[in-house]
C-alpha atoms as a PDB file:
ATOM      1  CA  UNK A   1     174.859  -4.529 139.707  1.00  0.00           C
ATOM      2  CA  UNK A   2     171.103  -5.688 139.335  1.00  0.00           C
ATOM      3  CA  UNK A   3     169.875  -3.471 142.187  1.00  0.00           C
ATOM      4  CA  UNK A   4     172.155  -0.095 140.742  1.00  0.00           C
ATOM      5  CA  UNK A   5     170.612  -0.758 137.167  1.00  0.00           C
ATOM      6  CA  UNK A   6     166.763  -1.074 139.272  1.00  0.00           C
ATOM      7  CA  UNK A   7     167.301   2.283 141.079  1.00  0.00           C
ATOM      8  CA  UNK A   8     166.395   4.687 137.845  1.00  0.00           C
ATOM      9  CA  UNK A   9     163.665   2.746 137.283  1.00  0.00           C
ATOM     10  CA  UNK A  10     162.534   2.961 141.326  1.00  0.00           C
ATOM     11  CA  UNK A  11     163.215   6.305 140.789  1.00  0.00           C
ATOM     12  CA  UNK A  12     160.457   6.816 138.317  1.00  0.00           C
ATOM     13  CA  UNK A  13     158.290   5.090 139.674  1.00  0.00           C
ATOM     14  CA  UNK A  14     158.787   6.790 143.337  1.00  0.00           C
ATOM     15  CA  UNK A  15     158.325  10.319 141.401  1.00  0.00           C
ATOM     16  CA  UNK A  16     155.314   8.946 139.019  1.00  0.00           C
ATOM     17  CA  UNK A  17     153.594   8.027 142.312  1.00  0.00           C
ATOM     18  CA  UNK A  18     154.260  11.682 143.911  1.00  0.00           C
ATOM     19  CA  UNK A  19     153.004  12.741 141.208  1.00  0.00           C
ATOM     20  CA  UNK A  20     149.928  11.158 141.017  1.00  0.00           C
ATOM     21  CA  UNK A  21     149.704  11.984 144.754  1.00  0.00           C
ATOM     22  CA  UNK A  22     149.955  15.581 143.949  1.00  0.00           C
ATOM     23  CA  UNK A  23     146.945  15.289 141.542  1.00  0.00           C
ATOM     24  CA  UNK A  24     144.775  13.236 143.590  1.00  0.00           C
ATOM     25  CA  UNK A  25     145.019  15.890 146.450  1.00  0.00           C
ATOM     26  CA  UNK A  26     145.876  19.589 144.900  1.00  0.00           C
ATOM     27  CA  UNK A  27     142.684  21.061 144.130  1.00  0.00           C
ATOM     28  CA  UNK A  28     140.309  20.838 140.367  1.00  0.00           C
ATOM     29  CA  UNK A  29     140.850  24.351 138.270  1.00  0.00           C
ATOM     30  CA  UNK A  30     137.842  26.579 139.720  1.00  0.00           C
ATOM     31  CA  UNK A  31     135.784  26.724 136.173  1.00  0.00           C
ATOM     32  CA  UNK A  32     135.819  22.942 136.176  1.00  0.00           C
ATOM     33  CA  UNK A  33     135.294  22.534 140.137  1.00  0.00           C
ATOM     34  CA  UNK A  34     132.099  24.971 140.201  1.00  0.00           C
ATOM     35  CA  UNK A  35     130.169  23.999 137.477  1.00  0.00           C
ATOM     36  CA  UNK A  36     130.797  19.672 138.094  1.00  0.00           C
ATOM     37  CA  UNK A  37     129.683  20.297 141.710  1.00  0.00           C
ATOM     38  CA  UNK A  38     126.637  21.986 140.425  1.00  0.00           C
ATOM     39  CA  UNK A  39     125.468  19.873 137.543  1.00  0.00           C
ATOM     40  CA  UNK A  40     125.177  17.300 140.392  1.00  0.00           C
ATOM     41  CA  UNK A  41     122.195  18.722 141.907  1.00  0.00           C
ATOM     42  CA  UNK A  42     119.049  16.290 142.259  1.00  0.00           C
ATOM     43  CA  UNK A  43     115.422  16.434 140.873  1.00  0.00           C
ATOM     44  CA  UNK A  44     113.542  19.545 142.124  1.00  0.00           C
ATOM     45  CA  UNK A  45     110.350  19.061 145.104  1.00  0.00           C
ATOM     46  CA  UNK A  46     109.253  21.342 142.762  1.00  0.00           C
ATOM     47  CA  UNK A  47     109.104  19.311 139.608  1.00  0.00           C
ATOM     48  CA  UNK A  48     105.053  18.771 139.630  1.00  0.00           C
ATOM     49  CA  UNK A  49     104.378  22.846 140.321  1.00  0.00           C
ATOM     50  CA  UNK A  50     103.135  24.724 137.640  1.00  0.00           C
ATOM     51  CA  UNK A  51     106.132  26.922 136.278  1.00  0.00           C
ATOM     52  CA  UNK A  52     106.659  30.124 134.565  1.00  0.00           C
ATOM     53  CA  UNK A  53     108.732  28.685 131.097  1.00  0.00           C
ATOM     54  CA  UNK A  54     111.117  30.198 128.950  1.00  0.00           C
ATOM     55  CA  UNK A  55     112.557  29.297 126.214  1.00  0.00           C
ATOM     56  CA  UNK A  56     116.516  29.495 125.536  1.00  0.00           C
ATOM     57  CA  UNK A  57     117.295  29.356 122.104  1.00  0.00           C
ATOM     58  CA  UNK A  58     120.163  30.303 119.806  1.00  0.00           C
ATOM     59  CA  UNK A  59     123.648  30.090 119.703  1.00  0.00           C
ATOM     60  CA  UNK A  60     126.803  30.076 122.519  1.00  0.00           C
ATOM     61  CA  UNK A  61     126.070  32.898 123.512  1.00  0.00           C
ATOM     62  CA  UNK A  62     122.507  31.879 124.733  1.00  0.00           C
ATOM     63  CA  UNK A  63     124.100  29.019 125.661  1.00  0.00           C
ATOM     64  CA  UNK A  64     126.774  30.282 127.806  1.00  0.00           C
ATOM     65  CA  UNK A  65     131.090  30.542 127.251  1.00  0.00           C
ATOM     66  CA  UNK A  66     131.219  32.691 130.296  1.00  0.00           C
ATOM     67  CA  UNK A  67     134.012  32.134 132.706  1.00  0.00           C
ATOM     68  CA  UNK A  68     132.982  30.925 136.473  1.00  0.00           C
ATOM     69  CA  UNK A  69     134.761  32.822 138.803  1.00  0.00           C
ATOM     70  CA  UNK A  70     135.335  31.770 142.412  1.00  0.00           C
ATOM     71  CA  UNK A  71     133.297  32.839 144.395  1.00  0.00           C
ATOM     72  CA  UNK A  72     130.602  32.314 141.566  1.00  0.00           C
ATOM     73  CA  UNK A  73     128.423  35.288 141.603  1.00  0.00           C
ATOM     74  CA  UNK A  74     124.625  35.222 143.947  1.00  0.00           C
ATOM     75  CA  UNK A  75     122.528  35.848 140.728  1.00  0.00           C
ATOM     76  CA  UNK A  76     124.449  32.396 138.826  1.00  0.00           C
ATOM     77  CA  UNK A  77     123.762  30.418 141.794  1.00  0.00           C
ATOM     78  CA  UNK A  78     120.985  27.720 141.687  1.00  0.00           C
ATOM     79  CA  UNK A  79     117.756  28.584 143.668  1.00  0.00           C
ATOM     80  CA  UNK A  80     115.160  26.196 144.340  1.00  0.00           C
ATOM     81  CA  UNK A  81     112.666  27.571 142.248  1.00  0.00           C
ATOM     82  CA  UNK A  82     114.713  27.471 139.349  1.00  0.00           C
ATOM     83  CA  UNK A  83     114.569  24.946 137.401  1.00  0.00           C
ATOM     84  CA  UNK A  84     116.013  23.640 134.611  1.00  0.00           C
ATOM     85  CA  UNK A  85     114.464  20.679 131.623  1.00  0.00           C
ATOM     86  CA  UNK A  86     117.549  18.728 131.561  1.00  0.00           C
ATOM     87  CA  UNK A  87     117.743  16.899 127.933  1.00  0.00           C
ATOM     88  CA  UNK A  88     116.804  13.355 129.864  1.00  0.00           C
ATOM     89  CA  UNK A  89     113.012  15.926 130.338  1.00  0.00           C
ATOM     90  CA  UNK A  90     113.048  15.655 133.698  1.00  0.00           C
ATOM     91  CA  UNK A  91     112.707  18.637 136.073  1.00  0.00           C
ATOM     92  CA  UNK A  92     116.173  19.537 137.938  1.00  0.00           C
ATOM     93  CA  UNK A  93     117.147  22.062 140.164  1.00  0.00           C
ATOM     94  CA  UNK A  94     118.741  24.557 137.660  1.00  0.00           C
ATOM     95  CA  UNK A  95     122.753  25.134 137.648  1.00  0.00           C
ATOM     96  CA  UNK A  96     125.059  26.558 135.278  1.00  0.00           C
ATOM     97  CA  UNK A  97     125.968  25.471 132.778  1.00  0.00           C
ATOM     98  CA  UNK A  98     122.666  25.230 131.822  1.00  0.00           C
ATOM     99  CA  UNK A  99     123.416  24.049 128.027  1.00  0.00           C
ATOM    100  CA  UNK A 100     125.942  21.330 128.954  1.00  0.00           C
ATOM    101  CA  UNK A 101     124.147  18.491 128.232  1.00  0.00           C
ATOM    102  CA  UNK A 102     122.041  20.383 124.746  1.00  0.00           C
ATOM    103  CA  UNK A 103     124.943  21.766 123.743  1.00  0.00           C
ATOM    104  CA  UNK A 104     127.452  19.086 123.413  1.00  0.00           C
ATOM    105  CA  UNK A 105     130.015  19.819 121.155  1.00  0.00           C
ATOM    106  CA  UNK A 106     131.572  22.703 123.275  1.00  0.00           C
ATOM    107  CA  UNK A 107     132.602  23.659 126.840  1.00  0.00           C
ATOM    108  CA  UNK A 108     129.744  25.270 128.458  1.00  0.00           C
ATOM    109  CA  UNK A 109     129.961  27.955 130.863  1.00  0.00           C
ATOM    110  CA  UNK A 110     128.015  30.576 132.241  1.00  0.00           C
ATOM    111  CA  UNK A 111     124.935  32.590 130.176  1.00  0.00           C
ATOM    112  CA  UNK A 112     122.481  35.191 130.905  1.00  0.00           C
ATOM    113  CA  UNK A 113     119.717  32.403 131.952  1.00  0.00           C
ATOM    114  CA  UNK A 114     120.834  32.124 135.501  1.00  0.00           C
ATOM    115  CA  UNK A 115     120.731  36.018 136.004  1.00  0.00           C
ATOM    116  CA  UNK A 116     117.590  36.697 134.129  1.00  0.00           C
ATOM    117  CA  UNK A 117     115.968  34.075 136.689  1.00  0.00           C
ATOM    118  CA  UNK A 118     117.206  35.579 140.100  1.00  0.00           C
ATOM    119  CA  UNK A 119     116.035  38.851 138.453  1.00  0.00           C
ATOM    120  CA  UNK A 120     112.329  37.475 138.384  1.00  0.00           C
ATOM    121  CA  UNK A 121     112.398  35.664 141.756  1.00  0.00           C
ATOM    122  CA  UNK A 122     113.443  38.787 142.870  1.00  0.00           C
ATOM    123  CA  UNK A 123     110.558  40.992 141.444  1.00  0.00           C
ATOM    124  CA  UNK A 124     108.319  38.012 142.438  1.00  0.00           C
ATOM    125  CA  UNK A 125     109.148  37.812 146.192  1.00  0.00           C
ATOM    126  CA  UNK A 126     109.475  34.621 148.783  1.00  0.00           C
ATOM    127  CA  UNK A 127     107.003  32.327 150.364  1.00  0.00           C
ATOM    128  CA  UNK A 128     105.841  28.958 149.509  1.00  0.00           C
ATOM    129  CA  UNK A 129     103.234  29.754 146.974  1.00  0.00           C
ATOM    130  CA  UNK A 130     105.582  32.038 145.245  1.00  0.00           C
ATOM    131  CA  UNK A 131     106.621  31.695 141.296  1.00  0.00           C
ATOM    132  CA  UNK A 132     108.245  28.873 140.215  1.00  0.00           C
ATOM    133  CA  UNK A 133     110.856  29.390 136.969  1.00  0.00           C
ATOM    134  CA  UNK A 134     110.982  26.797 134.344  1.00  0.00           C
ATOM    135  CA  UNK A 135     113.936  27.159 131.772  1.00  0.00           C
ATOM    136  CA  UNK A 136     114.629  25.232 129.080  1.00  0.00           C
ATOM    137  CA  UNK A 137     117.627  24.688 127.350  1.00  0.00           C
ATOM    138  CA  UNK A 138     117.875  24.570 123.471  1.00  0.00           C
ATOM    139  CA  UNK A 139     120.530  26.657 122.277  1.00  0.00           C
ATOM    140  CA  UNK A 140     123.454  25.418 120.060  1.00  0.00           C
ATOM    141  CA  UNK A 141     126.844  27.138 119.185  1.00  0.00           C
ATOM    142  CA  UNK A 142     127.952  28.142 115.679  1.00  0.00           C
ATOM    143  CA  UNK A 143     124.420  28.015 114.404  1.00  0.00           C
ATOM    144  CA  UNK A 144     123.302  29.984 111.381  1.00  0.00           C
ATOM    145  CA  UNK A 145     119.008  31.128 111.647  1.00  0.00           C
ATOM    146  CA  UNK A 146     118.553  28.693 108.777  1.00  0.00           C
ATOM    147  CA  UNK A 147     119.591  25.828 111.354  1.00  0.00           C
ATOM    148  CA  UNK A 148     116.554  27.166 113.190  1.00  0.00           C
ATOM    149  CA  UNK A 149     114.053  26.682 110.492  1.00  0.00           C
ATOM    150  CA  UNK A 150     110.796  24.565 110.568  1.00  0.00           C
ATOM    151  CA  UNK A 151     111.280  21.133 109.592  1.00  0.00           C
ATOM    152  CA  UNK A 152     115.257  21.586 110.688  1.00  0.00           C
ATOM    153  CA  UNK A 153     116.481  19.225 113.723  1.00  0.00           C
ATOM    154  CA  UNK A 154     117.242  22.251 115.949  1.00  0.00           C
ATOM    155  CA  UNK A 155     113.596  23.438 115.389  1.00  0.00           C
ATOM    156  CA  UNK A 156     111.805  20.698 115.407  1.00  0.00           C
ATOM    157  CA  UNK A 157     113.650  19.844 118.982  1.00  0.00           C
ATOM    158  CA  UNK A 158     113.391  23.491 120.849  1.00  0.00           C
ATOM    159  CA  UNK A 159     109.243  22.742 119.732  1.00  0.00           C
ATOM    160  CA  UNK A 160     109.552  19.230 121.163  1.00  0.00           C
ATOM    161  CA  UNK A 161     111.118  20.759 124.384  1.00  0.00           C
ATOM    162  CA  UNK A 162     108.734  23.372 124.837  1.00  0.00           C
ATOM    163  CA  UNK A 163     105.941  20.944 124.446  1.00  0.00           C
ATOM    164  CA  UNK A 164     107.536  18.598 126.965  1.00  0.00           C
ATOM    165  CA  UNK A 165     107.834  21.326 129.655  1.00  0.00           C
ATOM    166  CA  UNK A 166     103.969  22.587 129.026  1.00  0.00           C
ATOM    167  CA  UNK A 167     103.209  19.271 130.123  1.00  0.00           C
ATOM    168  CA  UNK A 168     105.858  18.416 132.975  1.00  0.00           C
ATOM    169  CA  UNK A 169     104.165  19.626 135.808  1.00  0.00           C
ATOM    170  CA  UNK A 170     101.927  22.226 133.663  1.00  0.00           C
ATOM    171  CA  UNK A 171     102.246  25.993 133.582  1.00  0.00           C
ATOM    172  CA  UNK A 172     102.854  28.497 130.560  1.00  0.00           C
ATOM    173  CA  UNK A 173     105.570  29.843 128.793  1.00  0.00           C
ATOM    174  CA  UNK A 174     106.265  32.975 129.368  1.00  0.00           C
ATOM    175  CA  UNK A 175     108.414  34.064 126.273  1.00  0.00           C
ATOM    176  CA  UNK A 176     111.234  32.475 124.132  1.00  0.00           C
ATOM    177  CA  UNK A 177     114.751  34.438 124.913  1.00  0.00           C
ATOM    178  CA  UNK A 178     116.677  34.357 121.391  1.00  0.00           C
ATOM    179  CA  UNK A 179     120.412  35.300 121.035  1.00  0.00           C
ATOM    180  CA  UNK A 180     121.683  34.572 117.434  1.00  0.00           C
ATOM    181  CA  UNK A 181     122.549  35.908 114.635  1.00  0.00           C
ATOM    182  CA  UNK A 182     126.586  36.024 114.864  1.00  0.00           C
ATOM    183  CA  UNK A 183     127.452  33.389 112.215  1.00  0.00           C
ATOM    184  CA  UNK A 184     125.138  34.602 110.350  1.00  0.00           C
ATOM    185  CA  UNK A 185     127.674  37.584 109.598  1.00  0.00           C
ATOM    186  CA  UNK A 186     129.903  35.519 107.832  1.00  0.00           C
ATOM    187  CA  UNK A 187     127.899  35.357 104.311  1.00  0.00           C
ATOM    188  CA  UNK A 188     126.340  38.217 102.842  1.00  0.00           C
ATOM    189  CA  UNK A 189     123.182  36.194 101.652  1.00  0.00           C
ATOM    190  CA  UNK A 190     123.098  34.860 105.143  1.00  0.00           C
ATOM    191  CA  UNK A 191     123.021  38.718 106.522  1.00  0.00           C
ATOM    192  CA  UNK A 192     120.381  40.070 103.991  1.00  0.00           C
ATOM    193  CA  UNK A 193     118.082  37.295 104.716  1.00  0.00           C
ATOM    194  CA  UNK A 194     118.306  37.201 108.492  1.00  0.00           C
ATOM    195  CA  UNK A 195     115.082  39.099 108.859  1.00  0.00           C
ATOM    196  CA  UNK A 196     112.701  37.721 106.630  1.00  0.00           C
ATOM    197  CA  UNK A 197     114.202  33.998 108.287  1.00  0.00           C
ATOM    198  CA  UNK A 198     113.488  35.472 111.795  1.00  0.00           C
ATOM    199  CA  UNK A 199     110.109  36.830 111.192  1.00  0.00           C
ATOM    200  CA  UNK A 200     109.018  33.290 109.967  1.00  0.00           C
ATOM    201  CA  UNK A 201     110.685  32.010 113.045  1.00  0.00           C
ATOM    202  CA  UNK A 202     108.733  33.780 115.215  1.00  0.00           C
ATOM    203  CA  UNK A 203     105.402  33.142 113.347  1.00  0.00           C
ATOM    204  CA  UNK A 204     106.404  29.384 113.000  1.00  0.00           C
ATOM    205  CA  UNK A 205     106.793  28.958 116.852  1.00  0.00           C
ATOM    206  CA  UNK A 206     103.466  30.488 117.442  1.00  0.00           C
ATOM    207  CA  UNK A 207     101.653  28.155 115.002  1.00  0.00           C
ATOM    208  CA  UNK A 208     103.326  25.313 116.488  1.00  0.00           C
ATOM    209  CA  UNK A 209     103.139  25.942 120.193  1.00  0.00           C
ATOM    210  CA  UNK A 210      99.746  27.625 119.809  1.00  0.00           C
ATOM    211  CA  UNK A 211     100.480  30.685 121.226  1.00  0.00           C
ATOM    212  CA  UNK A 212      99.489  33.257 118.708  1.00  0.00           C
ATOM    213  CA  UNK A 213     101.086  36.417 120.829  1.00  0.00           C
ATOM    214  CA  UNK A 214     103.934  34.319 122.223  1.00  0.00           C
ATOM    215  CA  UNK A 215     106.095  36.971 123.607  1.00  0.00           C
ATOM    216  CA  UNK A 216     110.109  36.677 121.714  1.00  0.00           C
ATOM    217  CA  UNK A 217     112.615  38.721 122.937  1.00  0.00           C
ATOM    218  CA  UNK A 218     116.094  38.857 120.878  1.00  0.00           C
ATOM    219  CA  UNK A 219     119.263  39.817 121.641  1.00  0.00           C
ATOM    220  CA  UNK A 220     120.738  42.432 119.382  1.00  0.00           C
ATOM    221  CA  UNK A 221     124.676  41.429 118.546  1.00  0.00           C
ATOM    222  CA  UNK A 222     127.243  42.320 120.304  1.00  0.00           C
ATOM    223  CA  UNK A 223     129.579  40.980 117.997  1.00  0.00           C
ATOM    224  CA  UNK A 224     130.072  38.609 115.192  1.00  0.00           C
ATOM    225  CA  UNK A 225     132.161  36.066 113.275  1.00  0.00           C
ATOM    226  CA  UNK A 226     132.187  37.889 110.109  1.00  0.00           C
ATOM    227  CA  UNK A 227     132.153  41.475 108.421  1.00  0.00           C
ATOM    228  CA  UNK A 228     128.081  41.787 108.102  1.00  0.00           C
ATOM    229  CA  UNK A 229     127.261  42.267 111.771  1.00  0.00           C
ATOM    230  CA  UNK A 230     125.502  45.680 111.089  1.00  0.00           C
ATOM    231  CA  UNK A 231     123.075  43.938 108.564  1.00  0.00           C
ATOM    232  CA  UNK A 232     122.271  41.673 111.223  1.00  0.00           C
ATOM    233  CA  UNK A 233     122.393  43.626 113.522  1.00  0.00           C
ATOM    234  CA  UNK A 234     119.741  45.964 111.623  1.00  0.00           C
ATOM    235  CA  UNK A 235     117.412  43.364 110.439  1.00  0.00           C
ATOM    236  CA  UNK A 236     117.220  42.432 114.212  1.00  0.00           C
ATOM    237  CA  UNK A 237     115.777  46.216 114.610  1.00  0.00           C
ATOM    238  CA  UNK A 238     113.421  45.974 112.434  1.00  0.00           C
ATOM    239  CA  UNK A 239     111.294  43.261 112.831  1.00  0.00           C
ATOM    240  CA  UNK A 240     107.696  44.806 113.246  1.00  0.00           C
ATOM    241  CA  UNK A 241     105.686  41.856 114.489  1.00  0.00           C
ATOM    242  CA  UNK A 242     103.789  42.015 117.646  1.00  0.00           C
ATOM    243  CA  UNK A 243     104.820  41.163 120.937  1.00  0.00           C
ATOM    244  CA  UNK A 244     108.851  40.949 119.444  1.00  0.00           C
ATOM    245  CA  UNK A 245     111.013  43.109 121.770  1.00  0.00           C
ATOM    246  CA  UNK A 246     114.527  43.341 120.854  1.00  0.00           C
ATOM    247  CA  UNK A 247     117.118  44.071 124.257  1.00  0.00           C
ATOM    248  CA  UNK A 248     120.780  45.667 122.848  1.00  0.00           C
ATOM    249  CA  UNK A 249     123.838  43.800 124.048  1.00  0.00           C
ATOM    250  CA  UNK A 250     126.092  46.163 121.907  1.00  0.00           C
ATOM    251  CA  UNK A 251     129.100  47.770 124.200  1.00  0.00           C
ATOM    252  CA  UNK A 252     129.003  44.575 127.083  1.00  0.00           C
ATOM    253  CA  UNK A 253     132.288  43.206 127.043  1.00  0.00           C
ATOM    254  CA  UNK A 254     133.795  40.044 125.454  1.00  0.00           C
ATOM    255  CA  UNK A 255     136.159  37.813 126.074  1.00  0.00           C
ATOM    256  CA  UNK A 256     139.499  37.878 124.433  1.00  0.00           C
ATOM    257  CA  UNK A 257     137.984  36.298 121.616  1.00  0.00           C
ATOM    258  CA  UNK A 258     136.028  39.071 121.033  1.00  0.00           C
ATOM    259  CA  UNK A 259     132.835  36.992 120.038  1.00  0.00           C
ATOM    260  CA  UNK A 260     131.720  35.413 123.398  1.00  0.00           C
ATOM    261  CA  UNK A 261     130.388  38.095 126.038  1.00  0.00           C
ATOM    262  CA  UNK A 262     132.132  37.875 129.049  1.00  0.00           C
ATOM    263  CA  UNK A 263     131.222  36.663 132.661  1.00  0.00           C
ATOM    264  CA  UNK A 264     130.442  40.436 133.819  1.00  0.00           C
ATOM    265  CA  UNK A 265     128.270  40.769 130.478  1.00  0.00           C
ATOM    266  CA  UNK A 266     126.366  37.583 130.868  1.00  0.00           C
ATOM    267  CA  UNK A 267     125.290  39.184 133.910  1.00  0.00           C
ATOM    268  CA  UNK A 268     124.101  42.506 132.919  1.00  0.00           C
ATOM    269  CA  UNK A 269     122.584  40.816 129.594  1.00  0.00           C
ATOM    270  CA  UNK A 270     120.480  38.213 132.278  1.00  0.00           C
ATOM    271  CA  UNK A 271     119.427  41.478 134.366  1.00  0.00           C
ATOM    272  CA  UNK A 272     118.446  43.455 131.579  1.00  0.00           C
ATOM    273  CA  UNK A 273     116.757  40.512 129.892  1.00  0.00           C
ATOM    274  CA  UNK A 274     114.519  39.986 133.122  1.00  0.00           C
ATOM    275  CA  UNK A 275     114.187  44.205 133.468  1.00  0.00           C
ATOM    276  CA  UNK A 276     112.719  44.073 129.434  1.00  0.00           C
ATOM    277  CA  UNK A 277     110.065  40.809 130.400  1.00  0.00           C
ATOM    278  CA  UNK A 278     109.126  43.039 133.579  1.00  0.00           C
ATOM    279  CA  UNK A 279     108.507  45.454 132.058  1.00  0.00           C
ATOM    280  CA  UNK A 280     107.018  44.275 128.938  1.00  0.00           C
ATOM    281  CA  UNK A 281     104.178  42.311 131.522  1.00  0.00           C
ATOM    282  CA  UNK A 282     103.508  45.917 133.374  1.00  0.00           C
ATOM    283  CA  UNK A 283     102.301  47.588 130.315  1.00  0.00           C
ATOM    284  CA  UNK A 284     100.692  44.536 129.575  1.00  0.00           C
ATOM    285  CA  UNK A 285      98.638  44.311 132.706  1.00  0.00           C
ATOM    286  CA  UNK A 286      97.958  48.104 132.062  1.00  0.00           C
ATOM    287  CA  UNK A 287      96.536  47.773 128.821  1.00  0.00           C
ATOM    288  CA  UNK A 288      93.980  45.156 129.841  1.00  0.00           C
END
């Protein structure tokens, strides 16, 4: 009778083990296999270069919710002249997602970083002396531009970053890529303020990195969590201060939530971001 009253519980066990078999061999979900394989790449040999820098500041969508698809697209895919300030400050070889270890609250996943790069290396050309990209992370989700003000943690760390970069291996910073403003359409007082709180933004970062025509470029919404996007998205229009570009992410597609842009979008937003800087430098270089 003992070994009949053992065989359920061999049973169990036998299937527990198959189980655990099963999981050990079947292959991770794709999302979670691409971007673990890629946050394991090493230190750059290109750490002590000097480096173009940007910037990445804002909220998830700077930060990144899209999707990784398998295969993951050529303009997401690290490069060895990309490279990304991890939050340790050391120089890595830069893979999505770029925010996962900045932003740490939420699942990270793919952002217009990545595709704004490949869009410069591209303009840029090969060779050994070519340009080295720089980009540092400092965007956090479900922030309101308040969160961003001088003297707040999230400032006072993007300004700490930035610094740290400068002096990493040297080089300059190049502009600050902004993409915020979406919970800040949840409170009206929140929406009417957002452009006086960005223009001091903007001026604050200059002071403080002492870059008096730091180039900013901003992302106008392409959605938001409340029912004051237009304000927003109009005070984003109409800041008048030099060397502030704004690049329209209206009409890219979202996911299902209809907040986050989708994989597809992050890539057209990272093209058209590198397109605006482009062209921003040419008439730049033609002025002078």
């Amino acid at each position: 009778m003992k070994p009949a009253a053992r065989r359920p519980l061999l049973l169990c066990a036998l299937a527990a083990a198959a189980a655990l078999s099963f999981l050990l061999v079947a292959p991770p979900p794709p999302l979670a296999a691409h971007l673990s394989s890629l946050l394991a790449f090493p230190a750059s040999p290109y750490a002590g270069r000097p480096k173009l820098l940007f910037l990445l500041a804002g909220q998830s969508n700077m930060a990144g919710r899209g999707l990784a698809p398998y295969p993951l697209p050529a303009p997401f895919r690290p490069h060895p002249r990309v490279l990304r300030l991890a939050a340790s400050r050391r120089w890595v070889v830069a893979a999505p997602p770029l925010h996962a270890d900045i932003d740490t609250h939420k699942a990270c996943g793919l952002g217009p970083a990545m595709p704004f790069a490949h869009r410069l290396l591209q303009e840029a050309g090969s060779g050994e002396s070519s340009l080295v990209l720089g980009l540092v992370p400092s965007a956090v989700g479900g922030t309101r531009i308040w969160m961003w003000a001088k003297g707040e943690p999230l400032y006072e760390a993007a300004v700490a970053r930035a610094r740290a970069a400068l002096g990493a291996g040297g080089g300059t910073l190049g502009a600050v890529l902004w993409f915020q403003g979406e919970s800040d359409t949840i409170e009206l007082d929140d929406a009417t303020a957002y452009g006086g709180r960005m223009k001091r933004l903007v001026n604050d970062l200059r002071a403080d990195l002492g870059i008096p025509d730091l180039l900013v470029i901003q992302v106008g919404l392409a959605s938001g969590e409340g029912n004051y996007t237009d304000i927003v998205r109009e005070a984003q229009k109409n800041i008048k201060l030099r060397n502030v570009i704004l690049v329209d992410a209206i009409g890219l597609p979202l996911r299902d939530d209809q907040l986050h842009l989708s994989t597809e979008a992050q890539l057209r937003l990272g093209d058209m971001l590198g397109q605006a800087y482009l062209k921003f430098n040419s008439s730049t270089d033609s002025r002078q």
